[in-house]
C-alpha atoms as a PDB file:
ATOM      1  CA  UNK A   1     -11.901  -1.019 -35.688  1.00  0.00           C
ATOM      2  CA  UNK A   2     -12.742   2.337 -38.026  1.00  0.00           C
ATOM      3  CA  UNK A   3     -10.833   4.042 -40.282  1.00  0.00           C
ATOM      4  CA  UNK A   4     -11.075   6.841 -37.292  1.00  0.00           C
ATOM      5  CA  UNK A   5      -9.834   4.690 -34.669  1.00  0.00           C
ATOM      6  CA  UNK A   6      -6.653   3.895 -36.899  1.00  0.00           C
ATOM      7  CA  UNK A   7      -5.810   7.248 -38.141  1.00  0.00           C
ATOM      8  CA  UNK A   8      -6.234   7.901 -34.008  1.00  0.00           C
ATOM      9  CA  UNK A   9      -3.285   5.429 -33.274  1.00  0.00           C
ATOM     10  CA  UNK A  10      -1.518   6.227 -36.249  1.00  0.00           C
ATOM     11  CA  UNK A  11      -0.958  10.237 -34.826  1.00  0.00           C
ATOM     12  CA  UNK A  12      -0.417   9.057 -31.301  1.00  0.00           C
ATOM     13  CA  UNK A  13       2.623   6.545 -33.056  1.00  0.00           C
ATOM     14  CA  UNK A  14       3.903   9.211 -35.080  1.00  0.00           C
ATOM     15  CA  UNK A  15       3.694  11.971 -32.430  1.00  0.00           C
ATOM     16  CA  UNK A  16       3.500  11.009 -28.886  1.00  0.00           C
ATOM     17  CA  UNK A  17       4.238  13.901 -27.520  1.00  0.00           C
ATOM     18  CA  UNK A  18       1.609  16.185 -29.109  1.00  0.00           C
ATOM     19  CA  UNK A  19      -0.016  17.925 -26.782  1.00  0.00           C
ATOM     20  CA  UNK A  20      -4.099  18.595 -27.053  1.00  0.00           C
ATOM     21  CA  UNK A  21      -4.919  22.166 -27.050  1.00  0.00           C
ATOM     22  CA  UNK A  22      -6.174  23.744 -23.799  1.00  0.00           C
ATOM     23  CA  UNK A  23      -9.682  25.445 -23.189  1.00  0.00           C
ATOM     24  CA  UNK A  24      -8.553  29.064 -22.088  1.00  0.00           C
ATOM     25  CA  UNK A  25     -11.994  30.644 -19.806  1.00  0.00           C
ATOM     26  CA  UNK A  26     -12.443  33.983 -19.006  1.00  0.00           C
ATOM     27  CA  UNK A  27     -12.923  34.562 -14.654  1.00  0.00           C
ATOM     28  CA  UNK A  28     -16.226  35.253 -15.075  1.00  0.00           C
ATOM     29  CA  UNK A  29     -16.852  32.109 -17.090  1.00  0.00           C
ATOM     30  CA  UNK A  30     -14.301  29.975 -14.393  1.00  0.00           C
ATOM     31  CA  UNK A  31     -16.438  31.623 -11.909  1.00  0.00           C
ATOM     32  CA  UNK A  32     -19.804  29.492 -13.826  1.00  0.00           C
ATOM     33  CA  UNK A  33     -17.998  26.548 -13.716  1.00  0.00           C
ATOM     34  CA  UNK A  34     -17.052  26.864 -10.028  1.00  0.00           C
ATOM     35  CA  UNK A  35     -20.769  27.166  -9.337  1.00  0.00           C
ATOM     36  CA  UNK A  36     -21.604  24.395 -11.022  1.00  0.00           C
ATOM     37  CA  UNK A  37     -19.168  22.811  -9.802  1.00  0.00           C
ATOM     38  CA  UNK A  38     -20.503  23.627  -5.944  1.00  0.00           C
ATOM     39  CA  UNK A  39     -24.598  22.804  -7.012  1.00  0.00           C
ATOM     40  CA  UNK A  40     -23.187  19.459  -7.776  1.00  0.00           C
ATOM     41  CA  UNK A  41     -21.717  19.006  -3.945  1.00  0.00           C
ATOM     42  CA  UNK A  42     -24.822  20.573  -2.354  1.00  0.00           C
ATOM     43  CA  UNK A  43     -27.182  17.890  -4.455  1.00  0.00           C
ATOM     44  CA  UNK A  44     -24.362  14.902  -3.233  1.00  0.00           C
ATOM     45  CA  UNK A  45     -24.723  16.228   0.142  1.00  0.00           C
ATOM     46  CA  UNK A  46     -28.524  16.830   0.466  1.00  0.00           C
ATOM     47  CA  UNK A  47     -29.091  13.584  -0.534  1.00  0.00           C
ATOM     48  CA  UNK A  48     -26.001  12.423   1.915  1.00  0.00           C
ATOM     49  CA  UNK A  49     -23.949  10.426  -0.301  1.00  0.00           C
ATOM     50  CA  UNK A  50     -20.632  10.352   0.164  1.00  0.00           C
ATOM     51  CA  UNK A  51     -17.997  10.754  -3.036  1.00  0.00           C
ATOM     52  CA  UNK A  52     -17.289   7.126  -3.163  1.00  0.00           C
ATOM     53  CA  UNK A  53     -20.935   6.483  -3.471  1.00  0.00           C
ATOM     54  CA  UNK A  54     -21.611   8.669  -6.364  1.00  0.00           C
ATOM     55  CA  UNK A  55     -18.015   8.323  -8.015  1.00  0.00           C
ATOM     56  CA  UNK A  56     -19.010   4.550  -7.883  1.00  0.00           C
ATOM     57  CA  UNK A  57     -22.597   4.917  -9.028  1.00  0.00           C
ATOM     58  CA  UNK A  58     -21.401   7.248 -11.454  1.00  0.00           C
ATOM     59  CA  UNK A  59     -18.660   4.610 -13.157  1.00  0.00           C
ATOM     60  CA  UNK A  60     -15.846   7.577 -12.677  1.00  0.00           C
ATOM     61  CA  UNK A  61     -13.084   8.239 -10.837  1.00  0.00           C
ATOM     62  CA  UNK A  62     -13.184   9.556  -7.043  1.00  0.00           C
ATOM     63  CA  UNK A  63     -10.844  12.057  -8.274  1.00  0.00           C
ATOM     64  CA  UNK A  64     -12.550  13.278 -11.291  1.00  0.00           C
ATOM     65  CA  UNK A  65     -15.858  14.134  -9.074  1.00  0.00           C
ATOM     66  CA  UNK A  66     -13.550  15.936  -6.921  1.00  0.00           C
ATOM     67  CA  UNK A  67     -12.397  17.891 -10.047  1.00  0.00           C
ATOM     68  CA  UNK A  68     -16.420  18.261 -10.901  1.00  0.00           C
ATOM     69  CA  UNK A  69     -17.331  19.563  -8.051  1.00  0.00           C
ATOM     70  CA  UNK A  70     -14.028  22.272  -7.901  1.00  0.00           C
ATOM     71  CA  UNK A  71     -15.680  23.088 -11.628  1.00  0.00           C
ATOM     72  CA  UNK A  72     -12.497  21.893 -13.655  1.00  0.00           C
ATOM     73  CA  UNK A  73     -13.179  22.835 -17.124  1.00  0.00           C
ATOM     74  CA  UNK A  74     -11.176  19.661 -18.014  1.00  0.00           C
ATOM     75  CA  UNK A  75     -13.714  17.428 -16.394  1.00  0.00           C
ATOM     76  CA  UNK A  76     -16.256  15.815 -19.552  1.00  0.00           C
ATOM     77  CA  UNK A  77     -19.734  15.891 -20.055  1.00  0.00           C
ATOM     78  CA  UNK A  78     -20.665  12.179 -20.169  1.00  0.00           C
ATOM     79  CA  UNK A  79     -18.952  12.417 -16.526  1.00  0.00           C
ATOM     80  CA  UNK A  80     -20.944  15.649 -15.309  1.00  0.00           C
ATOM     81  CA  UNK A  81     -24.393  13.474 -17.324  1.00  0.00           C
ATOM     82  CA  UNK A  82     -23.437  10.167 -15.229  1.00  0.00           C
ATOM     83  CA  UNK A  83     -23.437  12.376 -12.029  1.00  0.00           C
ATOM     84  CA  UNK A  84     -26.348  14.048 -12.405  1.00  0.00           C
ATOM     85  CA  UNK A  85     -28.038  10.136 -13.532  1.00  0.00           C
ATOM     86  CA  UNK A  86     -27.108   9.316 -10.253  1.00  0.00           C
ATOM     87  CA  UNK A  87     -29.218  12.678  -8.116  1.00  0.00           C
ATOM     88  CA  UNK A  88     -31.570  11.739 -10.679  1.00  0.00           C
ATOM     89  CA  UNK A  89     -31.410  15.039 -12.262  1.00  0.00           C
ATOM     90  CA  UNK A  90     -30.266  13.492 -15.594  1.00  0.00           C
ATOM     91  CA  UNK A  91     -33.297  15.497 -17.290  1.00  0.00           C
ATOM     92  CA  UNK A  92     -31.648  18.813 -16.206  1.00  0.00           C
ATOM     93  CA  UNK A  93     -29.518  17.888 -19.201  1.00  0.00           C
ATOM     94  CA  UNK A  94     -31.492  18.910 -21.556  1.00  0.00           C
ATOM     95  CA  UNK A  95     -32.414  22.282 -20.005  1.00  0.00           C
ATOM     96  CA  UNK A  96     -28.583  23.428 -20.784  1.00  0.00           C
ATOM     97  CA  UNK A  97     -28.752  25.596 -24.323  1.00  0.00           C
ATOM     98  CA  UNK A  98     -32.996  24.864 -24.429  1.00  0.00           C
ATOM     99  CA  UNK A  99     -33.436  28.487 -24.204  1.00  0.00           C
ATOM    100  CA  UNK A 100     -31.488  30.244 -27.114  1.00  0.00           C
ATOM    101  CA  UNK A 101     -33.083  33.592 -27.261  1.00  0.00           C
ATOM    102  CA  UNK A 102     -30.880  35.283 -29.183  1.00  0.00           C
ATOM    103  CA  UNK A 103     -30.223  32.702 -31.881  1.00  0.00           C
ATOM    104  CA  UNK A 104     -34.138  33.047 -32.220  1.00  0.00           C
ATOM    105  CA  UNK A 105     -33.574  36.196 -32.826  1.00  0.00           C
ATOM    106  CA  UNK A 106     -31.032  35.772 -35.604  1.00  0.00           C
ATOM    107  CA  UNK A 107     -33.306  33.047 -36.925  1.00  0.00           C
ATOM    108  CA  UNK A 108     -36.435  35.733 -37.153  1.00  0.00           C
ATOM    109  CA  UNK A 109     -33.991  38.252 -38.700  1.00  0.00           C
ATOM    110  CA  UNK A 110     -33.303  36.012 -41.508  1.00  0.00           C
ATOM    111  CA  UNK A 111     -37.004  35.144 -41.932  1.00  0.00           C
ATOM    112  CA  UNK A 112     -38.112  38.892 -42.775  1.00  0.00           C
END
């Protein structure tokens, strides 16, 4: 076990009941996650798997694909990268942040 892993059970010990800190999201940014959320359902159901099929494919919970495809923002990425292994679409991954136009841009402003 790491030094991590320790200090890990050593907070949990000395303060079980502290409480991780939330993601807050804006509507609009719910409203992303939601959609998400939904393109995950239609891919399940064009390729007609049911959510025991994927949840077991998937190695999560029935429960937490539920949450997935509802776009909980409490739902985490290995679980959404597991799903999408499953469609297949596991290379979409790497589409998500590919384009960052405007830290280009920041990058060229600091070149000149």
């Amino acid at each position: 076990m790491g030094i991590l892993y320790s200090f890990n059970v050593y907070l949990y010990k000395t303060y079980p009941n502290m409480k991780t800190k939330r993601a807050i999201l804006l509507p609009k940014h719910q409203r992303i996650l939601e959609q998400f959320g939904e393109n995950i359902k239609l891919a399940r159901k064009r390729r007609k798997l049911t959510t025991i099929q994927v949840s077991e494919r998937a190695d999560i919970n029935r429960k937490t694909l539920y949450e997935m495809e509802r776009g909980n923002p409490k739902v985490s990425m290995g679980a959404y990268f597991n799903v999408l292994r499953v469609f297949g679409l596991q290379d979409d991954f790497l589409k998500l942040a590919a384009d960052d136009e405007f830290g280009r841009k920041l990058q060229d402003l600091e070149l000149l």
